[in-house]
C-alpha atoms as a PDB file:
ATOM      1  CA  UNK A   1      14.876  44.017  19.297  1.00  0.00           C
ATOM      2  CA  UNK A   2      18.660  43.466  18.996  1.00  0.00           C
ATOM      3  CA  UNK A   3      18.379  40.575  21.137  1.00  0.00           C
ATOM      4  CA  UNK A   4      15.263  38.756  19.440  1.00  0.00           C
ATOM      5  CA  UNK A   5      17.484  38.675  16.484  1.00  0.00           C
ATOM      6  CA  UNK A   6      20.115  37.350  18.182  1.00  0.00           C
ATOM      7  CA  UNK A   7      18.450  34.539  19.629  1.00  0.00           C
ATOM      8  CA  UNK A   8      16.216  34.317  16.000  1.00  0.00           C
ATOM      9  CA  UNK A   9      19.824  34.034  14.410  1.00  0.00           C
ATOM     10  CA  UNK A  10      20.912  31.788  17.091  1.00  0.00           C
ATOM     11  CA  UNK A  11      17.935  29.199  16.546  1.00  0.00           C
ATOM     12  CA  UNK A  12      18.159  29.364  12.940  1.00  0.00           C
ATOM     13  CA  UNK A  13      21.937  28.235  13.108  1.00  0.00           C
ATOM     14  CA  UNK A  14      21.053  25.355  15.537  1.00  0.00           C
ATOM     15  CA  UNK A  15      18.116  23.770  13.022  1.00  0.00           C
ATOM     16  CA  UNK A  16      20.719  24.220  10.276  1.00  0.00           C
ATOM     17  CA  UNK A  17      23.278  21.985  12.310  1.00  0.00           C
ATOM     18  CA  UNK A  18      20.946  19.490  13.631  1.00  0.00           C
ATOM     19  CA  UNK A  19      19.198  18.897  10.083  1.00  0.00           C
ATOM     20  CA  UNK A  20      18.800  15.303   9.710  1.00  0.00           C
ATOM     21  CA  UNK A  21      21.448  14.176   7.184  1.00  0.00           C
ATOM     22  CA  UNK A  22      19.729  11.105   5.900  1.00  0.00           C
ATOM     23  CA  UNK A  23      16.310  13.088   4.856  1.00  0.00           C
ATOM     24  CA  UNK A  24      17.569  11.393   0.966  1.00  0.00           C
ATOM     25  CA  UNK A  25      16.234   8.229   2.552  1.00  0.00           C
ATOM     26  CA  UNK A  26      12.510   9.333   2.106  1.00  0.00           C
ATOM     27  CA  UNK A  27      12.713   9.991  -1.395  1.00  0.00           C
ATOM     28  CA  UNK A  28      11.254   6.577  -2.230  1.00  0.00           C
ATOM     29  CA  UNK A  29      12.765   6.336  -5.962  1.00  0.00           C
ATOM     30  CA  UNK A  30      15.624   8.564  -5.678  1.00  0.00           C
ATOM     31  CA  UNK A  31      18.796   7.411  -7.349  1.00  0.00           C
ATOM     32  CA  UNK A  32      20.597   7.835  -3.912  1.00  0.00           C
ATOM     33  CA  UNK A  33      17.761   6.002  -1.731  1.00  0.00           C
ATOM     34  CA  UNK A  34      17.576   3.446  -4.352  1.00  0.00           C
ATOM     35  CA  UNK A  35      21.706   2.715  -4.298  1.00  0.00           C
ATOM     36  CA  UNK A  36      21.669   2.645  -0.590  1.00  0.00           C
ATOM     37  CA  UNK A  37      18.929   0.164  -0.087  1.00  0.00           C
ATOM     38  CA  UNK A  38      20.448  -2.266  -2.894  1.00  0.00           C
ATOM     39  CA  UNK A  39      24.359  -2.181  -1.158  1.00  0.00           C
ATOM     40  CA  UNK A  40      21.980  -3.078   2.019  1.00  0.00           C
ATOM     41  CA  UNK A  41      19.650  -5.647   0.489  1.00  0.00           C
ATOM     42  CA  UNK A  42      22.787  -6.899  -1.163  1.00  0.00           C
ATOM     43  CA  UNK A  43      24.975  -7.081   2.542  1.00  0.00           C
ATOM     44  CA  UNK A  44      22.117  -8.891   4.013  1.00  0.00           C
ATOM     45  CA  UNK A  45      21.385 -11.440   1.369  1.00  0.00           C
ATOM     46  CA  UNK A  46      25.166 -12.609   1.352  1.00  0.00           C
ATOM     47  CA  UNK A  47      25.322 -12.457   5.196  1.00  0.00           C
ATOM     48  CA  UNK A  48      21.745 -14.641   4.786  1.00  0.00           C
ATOM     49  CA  UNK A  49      22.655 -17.359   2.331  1.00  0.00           C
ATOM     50  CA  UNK A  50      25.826 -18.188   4.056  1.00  0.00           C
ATOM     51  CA  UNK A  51      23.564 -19.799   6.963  1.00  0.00           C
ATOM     52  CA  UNK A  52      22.820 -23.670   6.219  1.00  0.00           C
ATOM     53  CA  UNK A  53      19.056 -23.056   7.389  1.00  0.00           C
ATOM     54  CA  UNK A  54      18.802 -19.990   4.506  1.00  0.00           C
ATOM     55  CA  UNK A  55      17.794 -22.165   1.382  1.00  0.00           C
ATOM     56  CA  UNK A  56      15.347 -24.623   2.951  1.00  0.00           C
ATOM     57  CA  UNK A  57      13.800 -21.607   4.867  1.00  0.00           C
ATOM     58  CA  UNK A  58      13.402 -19.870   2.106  1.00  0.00           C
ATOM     59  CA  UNK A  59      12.055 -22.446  -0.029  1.00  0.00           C
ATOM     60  CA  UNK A  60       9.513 -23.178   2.556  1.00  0.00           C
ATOM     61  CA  UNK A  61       8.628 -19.774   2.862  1.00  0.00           C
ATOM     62  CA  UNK A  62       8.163 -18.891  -0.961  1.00  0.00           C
ATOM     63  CA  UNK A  63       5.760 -22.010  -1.025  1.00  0.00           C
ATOM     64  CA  UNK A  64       3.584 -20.196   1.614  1.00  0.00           C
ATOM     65  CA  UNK A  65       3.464 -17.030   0.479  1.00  0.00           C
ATOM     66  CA  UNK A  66       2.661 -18.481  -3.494  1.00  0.00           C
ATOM     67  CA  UNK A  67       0.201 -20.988  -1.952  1.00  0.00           C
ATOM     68  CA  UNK A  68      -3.420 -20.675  -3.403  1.00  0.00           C
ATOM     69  CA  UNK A  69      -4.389 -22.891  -0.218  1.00  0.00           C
ATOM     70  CA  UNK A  70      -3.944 -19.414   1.977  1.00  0.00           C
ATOM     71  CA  UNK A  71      -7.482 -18.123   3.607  1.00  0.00           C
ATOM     72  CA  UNK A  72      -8.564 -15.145   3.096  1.00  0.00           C
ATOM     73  CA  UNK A  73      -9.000 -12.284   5.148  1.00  0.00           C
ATOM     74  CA  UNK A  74     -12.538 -11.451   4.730  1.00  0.00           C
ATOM     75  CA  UNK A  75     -14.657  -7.766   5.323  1.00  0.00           C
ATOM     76  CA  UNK A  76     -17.930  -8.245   5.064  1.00  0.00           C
ATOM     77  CA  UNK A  77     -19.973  -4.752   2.848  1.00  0.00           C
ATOM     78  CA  UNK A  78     -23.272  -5.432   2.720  1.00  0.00           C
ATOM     79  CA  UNK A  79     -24.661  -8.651   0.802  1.00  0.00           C
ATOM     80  CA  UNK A  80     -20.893  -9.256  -0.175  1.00  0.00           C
ATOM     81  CA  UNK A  81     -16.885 -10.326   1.450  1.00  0.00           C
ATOM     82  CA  UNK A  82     -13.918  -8.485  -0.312  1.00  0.00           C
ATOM     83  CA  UNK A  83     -10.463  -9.584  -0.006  1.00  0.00           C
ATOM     84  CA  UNK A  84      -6.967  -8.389  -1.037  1.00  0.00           C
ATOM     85  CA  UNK A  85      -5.300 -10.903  -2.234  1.00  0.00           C
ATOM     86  CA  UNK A  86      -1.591 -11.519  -3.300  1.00  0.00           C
ATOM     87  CA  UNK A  87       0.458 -14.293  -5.348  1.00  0.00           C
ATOM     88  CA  UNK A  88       2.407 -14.994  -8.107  1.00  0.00           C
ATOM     89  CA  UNK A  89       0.377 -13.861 -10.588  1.00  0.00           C
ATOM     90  CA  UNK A  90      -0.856 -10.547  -8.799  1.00  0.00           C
ATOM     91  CA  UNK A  91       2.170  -9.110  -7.471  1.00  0.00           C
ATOM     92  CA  UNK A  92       0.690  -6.138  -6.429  1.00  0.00           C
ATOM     93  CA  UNK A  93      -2.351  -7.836  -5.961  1.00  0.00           C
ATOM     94  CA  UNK A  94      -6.308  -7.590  -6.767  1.00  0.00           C
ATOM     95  CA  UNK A  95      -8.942  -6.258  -4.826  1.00  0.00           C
ATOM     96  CA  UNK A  96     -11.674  -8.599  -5.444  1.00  0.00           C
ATOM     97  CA  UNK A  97     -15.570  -9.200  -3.979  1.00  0.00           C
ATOM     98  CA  UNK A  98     -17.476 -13.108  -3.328  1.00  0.00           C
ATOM     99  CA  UNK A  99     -21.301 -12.937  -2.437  1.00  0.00           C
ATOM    100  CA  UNK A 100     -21.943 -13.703   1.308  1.00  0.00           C
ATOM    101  CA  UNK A 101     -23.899 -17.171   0.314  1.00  0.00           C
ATOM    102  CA  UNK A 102     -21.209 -18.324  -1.262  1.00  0.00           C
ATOM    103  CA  UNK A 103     -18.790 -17.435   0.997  1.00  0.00           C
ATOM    104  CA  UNK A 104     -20.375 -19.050   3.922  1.00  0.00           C
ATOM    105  CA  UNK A 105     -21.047 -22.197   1.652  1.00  0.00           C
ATOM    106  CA  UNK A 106     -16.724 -22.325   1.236  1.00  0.00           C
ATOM    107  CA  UNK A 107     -16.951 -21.637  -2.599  1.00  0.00           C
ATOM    108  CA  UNK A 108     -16.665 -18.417  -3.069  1.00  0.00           C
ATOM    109  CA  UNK A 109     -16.385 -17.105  -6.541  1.00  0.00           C
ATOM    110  CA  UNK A 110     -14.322 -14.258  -6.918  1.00  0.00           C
ATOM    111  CA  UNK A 111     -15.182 -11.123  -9.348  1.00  0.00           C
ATOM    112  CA  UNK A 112     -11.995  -8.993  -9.221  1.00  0.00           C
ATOM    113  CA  UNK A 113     -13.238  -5.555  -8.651  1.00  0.00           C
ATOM    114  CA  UNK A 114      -9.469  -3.585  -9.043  1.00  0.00           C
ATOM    115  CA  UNK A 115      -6.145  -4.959 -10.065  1.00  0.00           C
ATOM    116  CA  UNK A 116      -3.332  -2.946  -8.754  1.00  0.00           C
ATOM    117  CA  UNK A 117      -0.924  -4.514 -10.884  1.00  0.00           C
ATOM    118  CA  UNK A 118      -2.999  -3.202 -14.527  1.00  0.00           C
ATOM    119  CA  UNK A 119      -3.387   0.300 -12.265  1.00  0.00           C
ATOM    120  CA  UNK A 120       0.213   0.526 -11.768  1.00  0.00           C
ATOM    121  CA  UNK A 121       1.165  -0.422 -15.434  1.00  0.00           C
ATOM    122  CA  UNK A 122      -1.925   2.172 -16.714  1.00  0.00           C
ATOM    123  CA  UNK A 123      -0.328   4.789 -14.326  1.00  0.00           C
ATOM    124  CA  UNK A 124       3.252   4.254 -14.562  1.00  0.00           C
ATOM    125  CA  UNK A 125       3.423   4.083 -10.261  1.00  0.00           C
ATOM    126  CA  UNK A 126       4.452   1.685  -8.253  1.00  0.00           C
ATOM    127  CA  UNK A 127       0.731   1.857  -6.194  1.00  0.00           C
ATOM    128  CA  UNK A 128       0.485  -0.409  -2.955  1.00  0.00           C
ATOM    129  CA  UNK A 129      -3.346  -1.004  -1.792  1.00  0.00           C
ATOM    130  CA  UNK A 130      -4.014   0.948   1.531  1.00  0.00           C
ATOM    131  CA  UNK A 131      -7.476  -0.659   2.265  1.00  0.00           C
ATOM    132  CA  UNK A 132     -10.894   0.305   1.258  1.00  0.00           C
ATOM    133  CA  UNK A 133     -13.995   2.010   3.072  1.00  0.00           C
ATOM    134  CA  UNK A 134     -17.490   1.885   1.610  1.00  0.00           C
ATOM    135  CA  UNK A 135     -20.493   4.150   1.493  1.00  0.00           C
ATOM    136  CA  UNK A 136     -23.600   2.512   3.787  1.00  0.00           C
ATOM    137  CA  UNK A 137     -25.913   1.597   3.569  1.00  0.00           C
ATOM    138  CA  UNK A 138     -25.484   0.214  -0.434  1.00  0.00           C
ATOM    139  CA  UNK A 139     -21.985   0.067  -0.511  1.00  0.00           C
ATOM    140  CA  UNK A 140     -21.618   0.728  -4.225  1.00  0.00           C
ATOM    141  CA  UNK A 141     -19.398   3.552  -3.475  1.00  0.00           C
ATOM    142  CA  UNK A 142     -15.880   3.027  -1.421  1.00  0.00           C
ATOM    143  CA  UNK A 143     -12.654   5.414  -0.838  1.00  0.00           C
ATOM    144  CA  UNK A 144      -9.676   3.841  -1.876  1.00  0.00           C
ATOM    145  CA  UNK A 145      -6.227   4.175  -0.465  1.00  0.00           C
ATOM    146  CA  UNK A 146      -3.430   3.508  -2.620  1.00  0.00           C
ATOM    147  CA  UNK A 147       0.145   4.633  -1.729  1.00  0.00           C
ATOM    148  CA  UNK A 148       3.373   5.352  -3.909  1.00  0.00           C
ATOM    149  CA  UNK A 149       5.554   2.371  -3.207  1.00  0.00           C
ATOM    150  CA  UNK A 150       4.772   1.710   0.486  1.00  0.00           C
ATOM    151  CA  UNK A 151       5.612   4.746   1.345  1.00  0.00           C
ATOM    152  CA  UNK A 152       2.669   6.267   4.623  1.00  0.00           C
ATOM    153  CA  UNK A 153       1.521   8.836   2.836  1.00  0.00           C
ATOM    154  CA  UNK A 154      -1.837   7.576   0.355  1.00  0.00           C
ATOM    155  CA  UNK A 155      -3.654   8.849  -2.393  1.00  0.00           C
ATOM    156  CA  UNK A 156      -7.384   8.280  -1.461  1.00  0.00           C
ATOM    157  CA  UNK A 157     -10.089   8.043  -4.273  1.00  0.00           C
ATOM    158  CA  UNK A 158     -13.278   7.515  -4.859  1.00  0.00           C
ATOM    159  CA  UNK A 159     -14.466   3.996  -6.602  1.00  0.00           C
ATOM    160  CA  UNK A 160     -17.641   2.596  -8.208  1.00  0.00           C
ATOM    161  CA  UNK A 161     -17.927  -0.643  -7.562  1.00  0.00           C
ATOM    162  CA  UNK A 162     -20.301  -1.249 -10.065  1.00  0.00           C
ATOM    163  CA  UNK A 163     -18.698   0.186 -13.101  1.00  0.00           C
ATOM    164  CA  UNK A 164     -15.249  -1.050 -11.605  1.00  0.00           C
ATOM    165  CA  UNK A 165     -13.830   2.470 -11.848  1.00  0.00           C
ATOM    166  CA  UNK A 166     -13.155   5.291 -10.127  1.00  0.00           C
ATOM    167  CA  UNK A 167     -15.344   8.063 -10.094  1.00  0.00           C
ATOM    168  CA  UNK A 168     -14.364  10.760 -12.405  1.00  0.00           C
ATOM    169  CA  UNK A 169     -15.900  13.669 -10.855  1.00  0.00           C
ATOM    170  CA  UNK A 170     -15.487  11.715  -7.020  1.00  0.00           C
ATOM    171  CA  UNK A 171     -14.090  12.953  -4.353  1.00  0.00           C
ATOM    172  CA  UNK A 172     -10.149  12.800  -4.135  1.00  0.00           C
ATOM    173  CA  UNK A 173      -7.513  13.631  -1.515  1.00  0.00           C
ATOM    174  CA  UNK A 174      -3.865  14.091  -2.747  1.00  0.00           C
ATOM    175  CA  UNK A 175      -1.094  12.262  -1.235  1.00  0.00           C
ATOM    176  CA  UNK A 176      -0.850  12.782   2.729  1.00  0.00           C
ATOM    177  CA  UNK A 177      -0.417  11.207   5.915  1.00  0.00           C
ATOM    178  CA  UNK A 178      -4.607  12.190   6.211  1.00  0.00           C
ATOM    179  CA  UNK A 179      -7.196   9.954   6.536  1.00  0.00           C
ATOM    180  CA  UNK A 180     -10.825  10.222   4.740  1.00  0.00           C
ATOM    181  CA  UNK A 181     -13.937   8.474   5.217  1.00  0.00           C
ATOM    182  CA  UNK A 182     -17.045   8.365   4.276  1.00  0.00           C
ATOM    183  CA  UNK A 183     -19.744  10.364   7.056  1.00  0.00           C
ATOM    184  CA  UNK A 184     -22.943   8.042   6.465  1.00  0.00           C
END
């Protein structure tokens, strides 16, 4: 027994010295996280904009990524194609649905079916969209993964399409590194 404790005692004092010492890292909005990452940002952008290429590069860049011209990445849910779609006016972006027909016939007309820029404002957290799954066969029903800030952990939940809401009573899983899906 003397020597289980021992060795007990002996692995206990190992984890203790090999605890990682920049765990403070994963604390997404902690004040020490968030003054390491701007010292960083702020090394890189003045090592950056020192390079002759930087500014046109940059320019070029910021005209793609705010370009309405961009095409979207369609998935197809039944009798409709949903995008997520980013740009200067939805920073965090919208989550929005065309009909198939229209779609096809290159005018689709978006209905935005959840803005993650009003959730975030109505929530008070920085949400990122995860994706989406839907319920088959009428797809009026879809899990939603939303994450705190980027971070891999989400916060799944379920969404009427419909109503544009999320289901009060529906089904929920807390932040995690899990995975949920509907079984159809």
């Amino acid at each position: 027994m003397l020597l289980s404790l021992s060795i007990l005692a002996g692995i206990q004092n190992l984890n203790a010295q090999n605890e990682d010492p920049f765990l403070w890292l994963e604390e997404v909005d902690g004040v020490k996280a968030l003054e390491f990452v701007a010292k960083q940002n702020k090394l890189t952008v003045d090592k950056l904009t020192q390079q002759k290429e930087y500014q046109p590069i940059f320019n070029k860049s910021l005209e793609i990524y705010n370009s309405t011209d961009r095409i979207a990445f369609p998935t197809i849910y039944g009798a409709f194609v949903y995008n997520f779609w980013q740009d200067k006016e939805h920073v965090r972006g919208i989550w929005r649905r065309s009909t198939k027909d229209d779609y096809i016939k290159g005018k689709p007309n978006w209905e935005t079916i959840l803005d993650i820029d009003e959730l975030s404002m109505k929530d008070s957290v920085k949400w990122v969209f995860k994706g989406a799954n839907g319920l088959y066969p009428k797809y009026d029903r879809f899990m939603i993964n939303l994450s705190k800030g980027g971070g891999d952990a989400v916060v799944a939940k379920e969404f009427d399409v419909n109503t544009k809401n999320f289901i009060s009573d529906g089904f929920v899983m807390e932040e995690s590194k899990g995975d949920v899906s509907y079984w159809d």
